[in-house]
N, C-alpha and C. Protein backbone atom coordinates (compact mmCIF):
# COMPACT_ATOMS: atom_id res chain seq x y z
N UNK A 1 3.78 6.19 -38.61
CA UNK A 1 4.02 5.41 -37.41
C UNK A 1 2.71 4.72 -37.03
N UNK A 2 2.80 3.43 -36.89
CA UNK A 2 1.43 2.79 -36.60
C UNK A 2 1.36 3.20 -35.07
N UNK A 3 0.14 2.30 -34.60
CA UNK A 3 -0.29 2.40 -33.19
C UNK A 3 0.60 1.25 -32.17
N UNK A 4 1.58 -0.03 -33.33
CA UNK A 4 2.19 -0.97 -32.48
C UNK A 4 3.80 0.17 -32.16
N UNK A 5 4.09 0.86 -33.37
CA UNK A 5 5.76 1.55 -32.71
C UNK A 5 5.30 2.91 -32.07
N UNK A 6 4.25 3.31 -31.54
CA UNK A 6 3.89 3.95 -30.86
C UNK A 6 4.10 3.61 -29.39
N UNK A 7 3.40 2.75 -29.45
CA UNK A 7 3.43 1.80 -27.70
C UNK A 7 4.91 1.45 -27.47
N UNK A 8 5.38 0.64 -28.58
CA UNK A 8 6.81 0.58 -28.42
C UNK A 8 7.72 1.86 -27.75
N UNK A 9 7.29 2.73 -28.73
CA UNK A 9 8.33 3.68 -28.25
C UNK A 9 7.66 4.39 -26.82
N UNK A 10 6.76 4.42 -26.61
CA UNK A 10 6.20 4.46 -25.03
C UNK A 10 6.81 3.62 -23.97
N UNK A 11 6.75 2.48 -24.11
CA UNK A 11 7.06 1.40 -23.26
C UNK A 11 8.56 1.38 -23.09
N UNK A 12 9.53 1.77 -24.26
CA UNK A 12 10.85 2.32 -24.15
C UNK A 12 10.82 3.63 -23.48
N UNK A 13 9.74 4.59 -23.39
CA UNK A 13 10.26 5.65 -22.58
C UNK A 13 9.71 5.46 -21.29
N UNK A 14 8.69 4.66 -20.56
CA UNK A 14 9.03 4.44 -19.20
C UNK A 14 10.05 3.61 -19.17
N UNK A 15 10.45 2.78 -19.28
CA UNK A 15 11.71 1.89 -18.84
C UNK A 15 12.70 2.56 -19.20
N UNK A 16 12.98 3.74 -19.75
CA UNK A 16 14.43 4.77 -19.65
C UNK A 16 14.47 5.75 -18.56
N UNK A 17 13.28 5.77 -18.07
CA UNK A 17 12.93 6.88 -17.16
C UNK A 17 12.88 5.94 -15.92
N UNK A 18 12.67 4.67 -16.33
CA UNK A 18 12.65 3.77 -14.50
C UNK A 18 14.42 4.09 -14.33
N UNK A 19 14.75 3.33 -15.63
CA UNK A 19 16.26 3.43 -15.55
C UNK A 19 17.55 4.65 -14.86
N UNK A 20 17.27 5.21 -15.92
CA UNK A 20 17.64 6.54 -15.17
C UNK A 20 17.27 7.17 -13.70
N UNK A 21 15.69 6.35 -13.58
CA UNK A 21 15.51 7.42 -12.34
C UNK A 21 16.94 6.12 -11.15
N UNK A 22 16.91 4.91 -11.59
CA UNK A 22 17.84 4.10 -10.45
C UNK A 22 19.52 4.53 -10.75
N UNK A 23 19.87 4.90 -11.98
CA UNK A 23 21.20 5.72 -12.03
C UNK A 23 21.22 6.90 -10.93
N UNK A 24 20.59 7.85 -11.25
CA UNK A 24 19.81 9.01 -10.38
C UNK A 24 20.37 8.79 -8.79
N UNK A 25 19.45 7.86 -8.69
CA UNK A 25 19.68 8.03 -7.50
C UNK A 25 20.78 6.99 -6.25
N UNK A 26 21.25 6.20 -7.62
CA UNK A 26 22.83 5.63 -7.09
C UNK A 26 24.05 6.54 -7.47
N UNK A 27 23.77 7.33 -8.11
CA UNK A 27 24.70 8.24 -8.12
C UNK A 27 24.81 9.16 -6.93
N UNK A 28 23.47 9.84 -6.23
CA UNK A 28 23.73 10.31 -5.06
C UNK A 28 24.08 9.63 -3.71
N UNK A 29 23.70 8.51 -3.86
CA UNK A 29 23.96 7.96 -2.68
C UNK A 29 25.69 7.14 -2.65
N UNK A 30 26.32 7.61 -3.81
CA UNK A 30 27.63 6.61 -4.11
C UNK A 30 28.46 8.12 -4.50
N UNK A 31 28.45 9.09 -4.98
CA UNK A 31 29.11 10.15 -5.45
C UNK A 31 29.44 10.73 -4.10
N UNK A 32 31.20 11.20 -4.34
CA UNK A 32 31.77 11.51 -3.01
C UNK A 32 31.16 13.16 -2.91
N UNK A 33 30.43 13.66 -2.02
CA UNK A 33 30.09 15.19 -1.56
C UNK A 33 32.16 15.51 -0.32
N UNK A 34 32.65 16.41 -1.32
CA UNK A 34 33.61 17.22 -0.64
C UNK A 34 34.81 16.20 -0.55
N UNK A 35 34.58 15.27 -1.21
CA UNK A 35 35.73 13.97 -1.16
C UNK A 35 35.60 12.95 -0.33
N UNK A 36 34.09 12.56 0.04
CA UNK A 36 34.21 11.61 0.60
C UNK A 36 33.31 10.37 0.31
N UNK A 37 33.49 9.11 -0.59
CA UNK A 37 32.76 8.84 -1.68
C UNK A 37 31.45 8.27 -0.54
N UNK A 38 30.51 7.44 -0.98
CA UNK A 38 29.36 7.21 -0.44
C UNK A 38 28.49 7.88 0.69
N UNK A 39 29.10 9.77 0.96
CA UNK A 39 28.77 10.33 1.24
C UNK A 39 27.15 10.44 1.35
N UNK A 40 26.51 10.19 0.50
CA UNK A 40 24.67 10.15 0.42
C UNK A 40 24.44 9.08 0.98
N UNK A 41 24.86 7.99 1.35
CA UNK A 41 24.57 7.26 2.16
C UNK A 41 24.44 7.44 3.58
N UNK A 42 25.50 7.94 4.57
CA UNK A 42 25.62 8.85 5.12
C UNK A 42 24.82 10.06 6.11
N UNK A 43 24.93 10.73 4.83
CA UNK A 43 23.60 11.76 4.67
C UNK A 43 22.19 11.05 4.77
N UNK A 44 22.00 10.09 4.16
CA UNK A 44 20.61 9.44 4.65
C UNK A 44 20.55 9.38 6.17
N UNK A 45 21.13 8.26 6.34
CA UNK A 45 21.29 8.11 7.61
C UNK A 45 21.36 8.98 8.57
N UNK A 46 22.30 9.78 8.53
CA UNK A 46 21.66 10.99 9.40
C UNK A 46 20.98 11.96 9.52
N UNK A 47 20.08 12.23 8.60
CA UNK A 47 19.11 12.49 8.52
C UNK A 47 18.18 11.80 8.76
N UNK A 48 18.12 10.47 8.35
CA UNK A 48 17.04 9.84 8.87
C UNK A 48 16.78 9.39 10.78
N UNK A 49 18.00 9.44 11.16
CA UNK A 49 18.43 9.80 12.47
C UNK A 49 17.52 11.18 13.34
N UNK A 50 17.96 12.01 12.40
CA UNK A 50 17.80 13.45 12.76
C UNK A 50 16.06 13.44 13.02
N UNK A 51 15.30 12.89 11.82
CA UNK A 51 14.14 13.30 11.65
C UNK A 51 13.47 12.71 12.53
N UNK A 52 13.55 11.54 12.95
CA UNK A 52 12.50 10.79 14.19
C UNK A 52 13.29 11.13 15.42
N UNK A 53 14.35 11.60 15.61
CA UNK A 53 14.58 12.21 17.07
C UNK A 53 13.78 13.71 17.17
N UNK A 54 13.40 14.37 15.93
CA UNK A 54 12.85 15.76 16.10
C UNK A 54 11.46 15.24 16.21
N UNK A 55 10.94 14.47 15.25
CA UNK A 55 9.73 14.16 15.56
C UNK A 55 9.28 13.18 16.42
N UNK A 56 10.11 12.68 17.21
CA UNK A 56 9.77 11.77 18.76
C UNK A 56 9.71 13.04 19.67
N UNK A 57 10.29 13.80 19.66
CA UNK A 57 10.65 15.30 20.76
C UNK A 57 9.43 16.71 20.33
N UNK A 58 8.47 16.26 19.56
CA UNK A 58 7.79 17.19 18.97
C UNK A 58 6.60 17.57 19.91
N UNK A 59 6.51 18.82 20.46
CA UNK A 59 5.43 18.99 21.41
C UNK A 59 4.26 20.22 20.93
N UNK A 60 2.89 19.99 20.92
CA UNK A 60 2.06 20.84 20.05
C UNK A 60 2.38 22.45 20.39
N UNK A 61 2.70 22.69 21.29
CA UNK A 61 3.16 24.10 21.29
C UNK A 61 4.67 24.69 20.36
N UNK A 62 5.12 23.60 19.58
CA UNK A 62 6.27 23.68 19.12
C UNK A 62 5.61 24.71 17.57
N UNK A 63 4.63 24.37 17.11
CA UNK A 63 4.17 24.79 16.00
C UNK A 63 3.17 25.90 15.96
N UNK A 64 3.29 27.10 15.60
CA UNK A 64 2.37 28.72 16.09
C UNK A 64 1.74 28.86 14.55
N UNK A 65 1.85 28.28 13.32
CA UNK A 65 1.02 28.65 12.09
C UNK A 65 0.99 27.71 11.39
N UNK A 66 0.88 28.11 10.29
CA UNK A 66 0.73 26.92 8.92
C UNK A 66 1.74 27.07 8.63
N UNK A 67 2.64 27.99 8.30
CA UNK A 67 3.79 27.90 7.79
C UNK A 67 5.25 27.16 8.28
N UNK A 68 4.66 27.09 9.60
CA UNK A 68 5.98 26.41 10.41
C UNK A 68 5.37 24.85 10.54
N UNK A 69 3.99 24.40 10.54
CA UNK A 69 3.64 23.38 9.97
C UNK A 69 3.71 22.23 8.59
N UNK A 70 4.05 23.37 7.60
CA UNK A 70 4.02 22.83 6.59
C UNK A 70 5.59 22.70 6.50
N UNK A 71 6.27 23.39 7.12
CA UNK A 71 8.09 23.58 7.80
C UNK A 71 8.29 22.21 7.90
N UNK A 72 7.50 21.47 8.73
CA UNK A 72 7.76 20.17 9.56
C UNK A 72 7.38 18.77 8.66
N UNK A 73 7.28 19.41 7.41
CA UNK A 73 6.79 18.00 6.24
C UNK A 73 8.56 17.92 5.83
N UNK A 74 9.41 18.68 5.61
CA UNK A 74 10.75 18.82 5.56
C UNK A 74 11.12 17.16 6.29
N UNK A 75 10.76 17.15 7.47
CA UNK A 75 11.17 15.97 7.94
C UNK A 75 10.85 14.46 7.31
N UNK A 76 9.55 14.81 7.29
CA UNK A 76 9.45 13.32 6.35
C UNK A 76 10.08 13.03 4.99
N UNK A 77 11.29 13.68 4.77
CA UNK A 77 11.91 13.75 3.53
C UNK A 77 13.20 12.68 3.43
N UNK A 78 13.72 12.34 4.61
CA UNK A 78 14.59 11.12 4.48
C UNK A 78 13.63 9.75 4.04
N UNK A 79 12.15 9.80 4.57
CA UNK A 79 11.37 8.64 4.41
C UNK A 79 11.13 8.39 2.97
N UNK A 80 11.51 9.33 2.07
CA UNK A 80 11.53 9.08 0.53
C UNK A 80 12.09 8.44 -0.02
N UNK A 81 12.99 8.04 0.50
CA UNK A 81 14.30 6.77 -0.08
C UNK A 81 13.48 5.24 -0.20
N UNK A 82 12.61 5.24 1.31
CA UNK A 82 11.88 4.23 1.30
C UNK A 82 10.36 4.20 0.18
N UNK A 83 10.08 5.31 -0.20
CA UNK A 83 8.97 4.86 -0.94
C UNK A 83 9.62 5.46 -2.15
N UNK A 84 10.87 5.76 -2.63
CA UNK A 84 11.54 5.04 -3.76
C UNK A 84 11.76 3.60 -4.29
N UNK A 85 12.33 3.61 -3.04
CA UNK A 85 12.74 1.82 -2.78
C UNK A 85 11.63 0.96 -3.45
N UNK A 86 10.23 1.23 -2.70
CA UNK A 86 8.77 0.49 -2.79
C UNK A 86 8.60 0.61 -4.30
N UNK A 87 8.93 1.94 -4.67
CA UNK A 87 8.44 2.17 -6.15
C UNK A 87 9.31 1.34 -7.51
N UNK A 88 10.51 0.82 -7.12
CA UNK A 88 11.45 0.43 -7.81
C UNK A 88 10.66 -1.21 -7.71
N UNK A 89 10.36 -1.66 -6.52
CA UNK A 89 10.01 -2.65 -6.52
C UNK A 89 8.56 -3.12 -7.27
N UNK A 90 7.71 -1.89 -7.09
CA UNK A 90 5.95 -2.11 -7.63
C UNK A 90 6.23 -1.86 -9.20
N UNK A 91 7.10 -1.34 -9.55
CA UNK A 91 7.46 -0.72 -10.91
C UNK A 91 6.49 -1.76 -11.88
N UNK A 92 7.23 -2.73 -12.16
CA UNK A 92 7.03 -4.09 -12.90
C UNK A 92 5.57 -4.78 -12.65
N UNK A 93 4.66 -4.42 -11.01
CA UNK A 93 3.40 -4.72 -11.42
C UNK A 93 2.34 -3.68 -11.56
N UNK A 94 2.57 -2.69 -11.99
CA UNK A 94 1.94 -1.26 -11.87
C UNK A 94 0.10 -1.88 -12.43
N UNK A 95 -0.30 -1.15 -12.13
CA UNK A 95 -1.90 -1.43 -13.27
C UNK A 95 -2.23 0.13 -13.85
N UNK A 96 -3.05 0.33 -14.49
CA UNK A 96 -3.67 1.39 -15.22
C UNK A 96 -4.27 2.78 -14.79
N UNK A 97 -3.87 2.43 -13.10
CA UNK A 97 -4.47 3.69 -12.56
C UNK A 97 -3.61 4.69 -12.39
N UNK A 98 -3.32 5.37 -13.05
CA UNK A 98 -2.39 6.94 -12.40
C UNK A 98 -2.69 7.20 -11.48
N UNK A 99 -3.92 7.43 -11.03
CA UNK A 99 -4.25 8.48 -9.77
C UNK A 99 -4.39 7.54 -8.82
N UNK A 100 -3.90 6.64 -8.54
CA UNK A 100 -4.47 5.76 -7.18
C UNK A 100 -3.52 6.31 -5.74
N UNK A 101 -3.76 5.98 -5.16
CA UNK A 101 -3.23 6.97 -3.61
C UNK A 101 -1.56 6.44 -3.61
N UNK A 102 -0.99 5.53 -3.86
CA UNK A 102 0.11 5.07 -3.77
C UNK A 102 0.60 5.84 -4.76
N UNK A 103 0.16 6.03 -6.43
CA UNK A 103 0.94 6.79 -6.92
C UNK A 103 1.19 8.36 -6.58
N UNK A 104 -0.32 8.82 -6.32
CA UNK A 104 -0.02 10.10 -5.81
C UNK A 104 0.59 10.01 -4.65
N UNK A 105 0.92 9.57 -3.47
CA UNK A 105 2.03 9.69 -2.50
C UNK A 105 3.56 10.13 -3.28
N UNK A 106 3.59 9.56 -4.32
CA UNK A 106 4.95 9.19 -4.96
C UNK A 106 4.86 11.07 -6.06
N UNK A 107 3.98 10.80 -6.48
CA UNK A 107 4.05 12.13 -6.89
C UNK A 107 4.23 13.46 -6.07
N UNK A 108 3.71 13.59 -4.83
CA UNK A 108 3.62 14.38 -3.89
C UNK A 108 4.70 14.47 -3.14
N UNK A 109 5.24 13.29 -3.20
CA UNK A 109 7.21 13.32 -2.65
C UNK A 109 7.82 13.77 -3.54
N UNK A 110 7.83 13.60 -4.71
CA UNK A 110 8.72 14.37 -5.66
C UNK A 110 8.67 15.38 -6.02
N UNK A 111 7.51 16.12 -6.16
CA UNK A 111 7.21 17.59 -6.29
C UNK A 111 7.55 18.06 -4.66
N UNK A 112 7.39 17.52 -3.72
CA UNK A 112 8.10 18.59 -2.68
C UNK A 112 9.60 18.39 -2.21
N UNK A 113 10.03 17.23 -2.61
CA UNK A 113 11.53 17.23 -2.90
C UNK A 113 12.21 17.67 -3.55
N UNK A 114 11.56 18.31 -4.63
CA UNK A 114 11.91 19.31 -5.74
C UNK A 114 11.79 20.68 -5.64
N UNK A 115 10.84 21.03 -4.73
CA UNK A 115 10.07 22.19 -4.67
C UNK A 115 11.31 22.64 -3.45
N UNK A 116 12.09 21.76 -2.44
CA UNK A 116 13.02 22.09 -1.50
C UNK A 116 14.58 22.08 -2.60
N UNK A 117 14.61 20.93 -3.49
CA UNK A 117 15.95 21.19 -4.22
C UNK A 117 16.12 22.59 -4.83
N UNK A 118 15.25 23.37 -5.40
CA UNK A 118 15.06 24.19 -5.93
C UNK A 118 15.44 25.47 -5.11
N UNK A 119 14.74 25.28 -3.74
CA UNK A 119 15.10 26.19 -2.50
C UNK A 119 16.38 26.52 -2.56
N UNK A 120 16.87 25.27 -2.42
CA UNK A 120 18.61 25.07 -1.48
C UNK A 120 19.30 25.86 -2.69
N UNK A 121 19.23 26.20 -4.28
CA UNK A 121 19.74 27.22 -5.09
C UNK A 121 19.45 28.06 -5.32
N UNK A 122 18.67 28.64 -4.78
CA UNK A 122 17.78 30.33 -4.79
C UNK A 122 17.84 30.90 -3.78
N UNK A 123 18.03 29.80 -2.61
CA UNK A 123 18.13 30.91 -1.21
C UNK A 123 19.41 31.22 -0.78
N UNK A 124 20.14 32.02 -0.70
CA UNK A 124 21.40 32.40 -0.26
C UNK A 124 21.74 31.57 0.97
N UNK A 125 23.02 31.08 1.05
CA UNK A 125 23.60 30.02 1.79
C UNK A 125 23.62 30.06 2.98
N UNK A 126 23.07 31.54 3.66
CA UNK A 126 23.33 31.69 5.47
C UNK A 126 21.85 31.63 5.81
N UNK A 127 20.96 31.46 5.09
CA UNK A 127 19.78 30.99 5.29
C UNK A 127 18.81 29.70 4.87
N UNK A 128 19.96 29.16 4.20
CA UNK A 128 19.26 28.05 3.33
C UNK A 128 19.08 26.39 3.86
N UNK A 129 18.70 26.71 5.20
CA UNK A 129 18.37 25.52 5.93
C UNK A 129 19.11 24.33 5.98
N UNK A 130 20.12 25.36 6.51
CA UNK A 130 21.15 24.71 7.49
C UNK A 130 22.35 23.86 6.61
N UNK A 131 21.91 23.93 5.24
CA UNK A 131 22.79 23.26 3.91
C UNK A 131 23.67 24.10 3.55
N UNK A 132 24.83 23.86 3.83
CA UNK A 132 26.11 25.08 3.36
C UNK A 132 26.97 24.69 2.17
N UNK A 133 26.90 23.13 2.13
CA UNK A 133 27.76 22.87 1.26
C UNK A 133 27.45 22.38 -0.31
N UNK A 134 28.43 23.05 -1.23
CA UNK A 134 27.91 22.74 -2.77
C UNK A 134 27.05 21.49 -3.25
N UNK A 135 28.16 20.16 -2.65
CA UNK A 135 28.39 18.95 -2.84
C UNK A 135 26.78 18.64 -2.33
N UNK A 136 26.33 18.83 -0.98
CA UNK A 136 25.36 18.36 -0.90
C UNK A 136 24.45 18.89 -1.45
N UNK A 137 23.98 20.06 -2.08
CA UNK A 137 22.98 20.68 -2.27
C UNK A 137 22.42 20.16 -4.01
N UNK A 138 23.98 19.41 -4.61
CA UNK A 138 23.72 18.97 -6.00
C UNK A 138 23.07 17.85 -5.38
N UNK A 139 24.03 16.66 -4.69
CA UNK A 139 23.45 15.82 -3.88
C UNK A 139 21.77 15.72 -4.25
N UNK A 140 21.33 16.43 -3.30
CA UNK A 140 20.04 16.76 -3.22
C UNK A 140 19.54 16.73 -4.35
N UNK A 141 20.02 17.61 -5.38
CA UNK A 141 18.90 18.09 -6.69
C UNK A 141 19.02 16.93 -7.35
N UNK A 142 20.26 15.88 -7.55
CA UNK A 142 20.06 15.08 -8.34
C UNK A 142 18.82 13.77 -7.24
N UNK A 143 18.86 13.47 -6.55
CA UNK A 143 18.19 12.61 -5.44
C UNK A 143 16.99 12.92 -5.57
N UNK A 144 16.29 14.81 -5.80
CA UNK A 144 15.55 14.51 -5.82
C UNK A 144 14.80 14.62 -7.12
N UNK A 145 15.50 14.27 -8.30
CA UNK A 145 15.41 14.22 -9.72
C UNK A 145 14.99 12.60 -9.89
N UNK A 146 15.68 12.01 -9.04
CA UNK A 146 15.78 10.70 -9.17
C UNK A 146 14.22 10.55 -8.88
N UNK A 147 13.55 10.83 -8.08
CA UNK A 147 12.22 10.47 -7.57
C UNK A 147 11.28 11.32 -8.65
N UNK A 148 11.46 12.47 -9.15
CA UNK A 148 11.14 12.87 -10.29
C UNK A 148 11.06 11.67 -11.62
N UNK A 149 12.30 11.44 -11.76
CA UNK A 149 12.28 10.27 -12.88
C UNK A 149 11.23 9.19 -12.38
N UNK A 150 11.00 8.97 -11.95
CA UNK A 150 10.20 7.42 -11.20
C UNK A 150 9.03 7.68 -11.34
N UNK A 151 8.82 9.27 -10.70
CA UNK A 151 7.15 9.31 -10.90
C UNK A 151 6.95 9.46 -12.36
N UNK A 152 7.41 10.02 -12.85
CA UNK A 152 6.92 9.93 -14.08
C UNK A 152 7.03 9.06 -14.77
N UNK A 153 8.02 8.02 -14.97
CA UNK A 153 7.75 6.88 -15.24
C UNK A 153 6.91 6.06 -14.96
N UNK A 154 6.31 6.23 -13.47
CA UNK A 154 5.10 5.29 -13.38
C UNK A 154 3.96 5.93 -13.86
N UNK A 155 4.17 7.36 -14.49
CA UNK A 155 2.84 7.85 -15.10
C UNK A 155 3.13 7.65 -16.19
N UNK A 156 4.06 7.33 -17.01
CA UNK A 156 4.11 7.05 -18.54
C UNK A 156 3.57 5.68 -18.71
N UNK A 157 4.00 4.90 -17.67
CA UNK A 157 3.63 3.24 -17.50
C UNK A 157 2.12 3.36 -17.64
N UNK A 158 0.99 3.85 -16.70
CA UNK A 158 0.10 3.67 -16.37
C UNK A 158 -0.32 4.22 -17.64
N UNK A 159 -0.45 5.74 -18.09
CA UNK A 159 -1.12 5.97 -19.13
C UNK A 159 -1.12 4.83 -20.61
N UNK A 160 0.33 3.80 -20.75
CA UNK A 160 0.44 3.15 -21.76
C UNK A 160 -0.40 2.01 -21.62
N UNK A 161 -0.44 1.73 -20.48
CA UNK A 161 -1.52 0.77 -19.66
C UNK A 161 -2.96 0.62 -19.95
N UNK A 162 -3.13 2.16 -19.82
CA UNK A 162 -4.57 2.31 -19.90
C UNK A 162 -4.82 2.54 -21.46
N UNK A 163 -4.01 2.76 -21.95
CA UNK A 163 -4.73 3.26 -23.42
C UNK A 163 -4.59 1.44 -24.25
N UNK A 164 -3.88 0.86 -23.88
CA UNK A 164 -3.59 -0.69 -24.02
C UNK A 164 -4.56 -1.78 -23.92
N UNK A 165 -5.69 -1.13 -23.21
CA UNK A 165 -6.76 -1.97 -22.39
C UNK A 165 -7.69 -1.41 -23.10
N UNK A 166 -7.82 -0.11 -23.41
CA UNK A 166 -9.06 0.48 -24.42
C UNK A 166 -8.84 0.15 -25.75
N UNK A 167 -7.84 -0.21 -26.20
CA UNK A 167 -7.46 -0.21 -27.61
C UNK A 167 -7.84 -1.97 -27.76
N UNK A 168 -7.25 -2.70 -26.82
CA UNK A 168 -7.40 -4.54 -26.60
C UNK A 168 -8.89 -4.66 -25.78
């Protein structure tokens, strides 16, 4: 295998992984949860509802540790749709930096959107934050797979990037 079907087949695996990550996550937002189709749409919305009425109503005595602090990043989790959104859009002008603060934002949403999908199937259902139902809890894992797919696609992008520029 030379060094040109190398890149090739690189450059085919971020753009399967952009791809997929936008299947991903039109599937949750269009797949009926309990029979009711565009259900994740929905669910955004009220959640995204939910989260700036808790955090407009948020008063510093509301929070007694770190743990009920780090509780309250939960909320900024509807705001991920939007820096999906951003990421679908920057996709196509990415540059060579992996680590630049925009990508790590994007990485740091997906590992804790994951790190909660993961929750919602390990924690038994009368405690599992307030999520009772099957439908949404796949919901979730695929949604937040979808942002999984993306980041890593923009880290497959960037690394092909950079090794592209050392090699040219």
């Amino acid at each position: 295998m030379t060094s040109h079907d190398a890149a090739k087949n690189t450059l085919m695996m971020d753009v399967l992984l952009f791809r997929l990550a936008i299947v991903a996550w039109l599937v949750c937002a269009i797949a009926p949860i309990d029979g009711t189709w565009f259900a994740g749409v929905g669910v955004f919305v009220v959640s995204m509802m939910g989260s700036v009425v808790m955090l407009a109503n948020l008063t510093p005595d509301y929070v007694d540790s770190l743990g009920e602090m780090l509780g309250l990043l939960a909320l900024l989790m509807p705001g991920y749709n939007l820096i999906f959104l951003w990421g679908l859009w920057r996709f196509s002008s990415l540059g060579p930096h992996p680590w630049s603060g925009w990508n790590l934002l994007l990485y740091a949403c997906s590992l804790h959107a994951c790190f909660y999908a993961f929750a919602f199937f390990v924690t038994p259902s009368d405690v599992s934050l307030t999520v009772t139902a099957t439908g949404i809890r796949w919901v979730f894992a695929i949604w937040s797979g979808s942002l999984l797919l993306l980041a890593l696609a923009f880290l497959v992008r960037c690394y092909r990037l950079r090794r592209l520029l050392r090699e040219g």
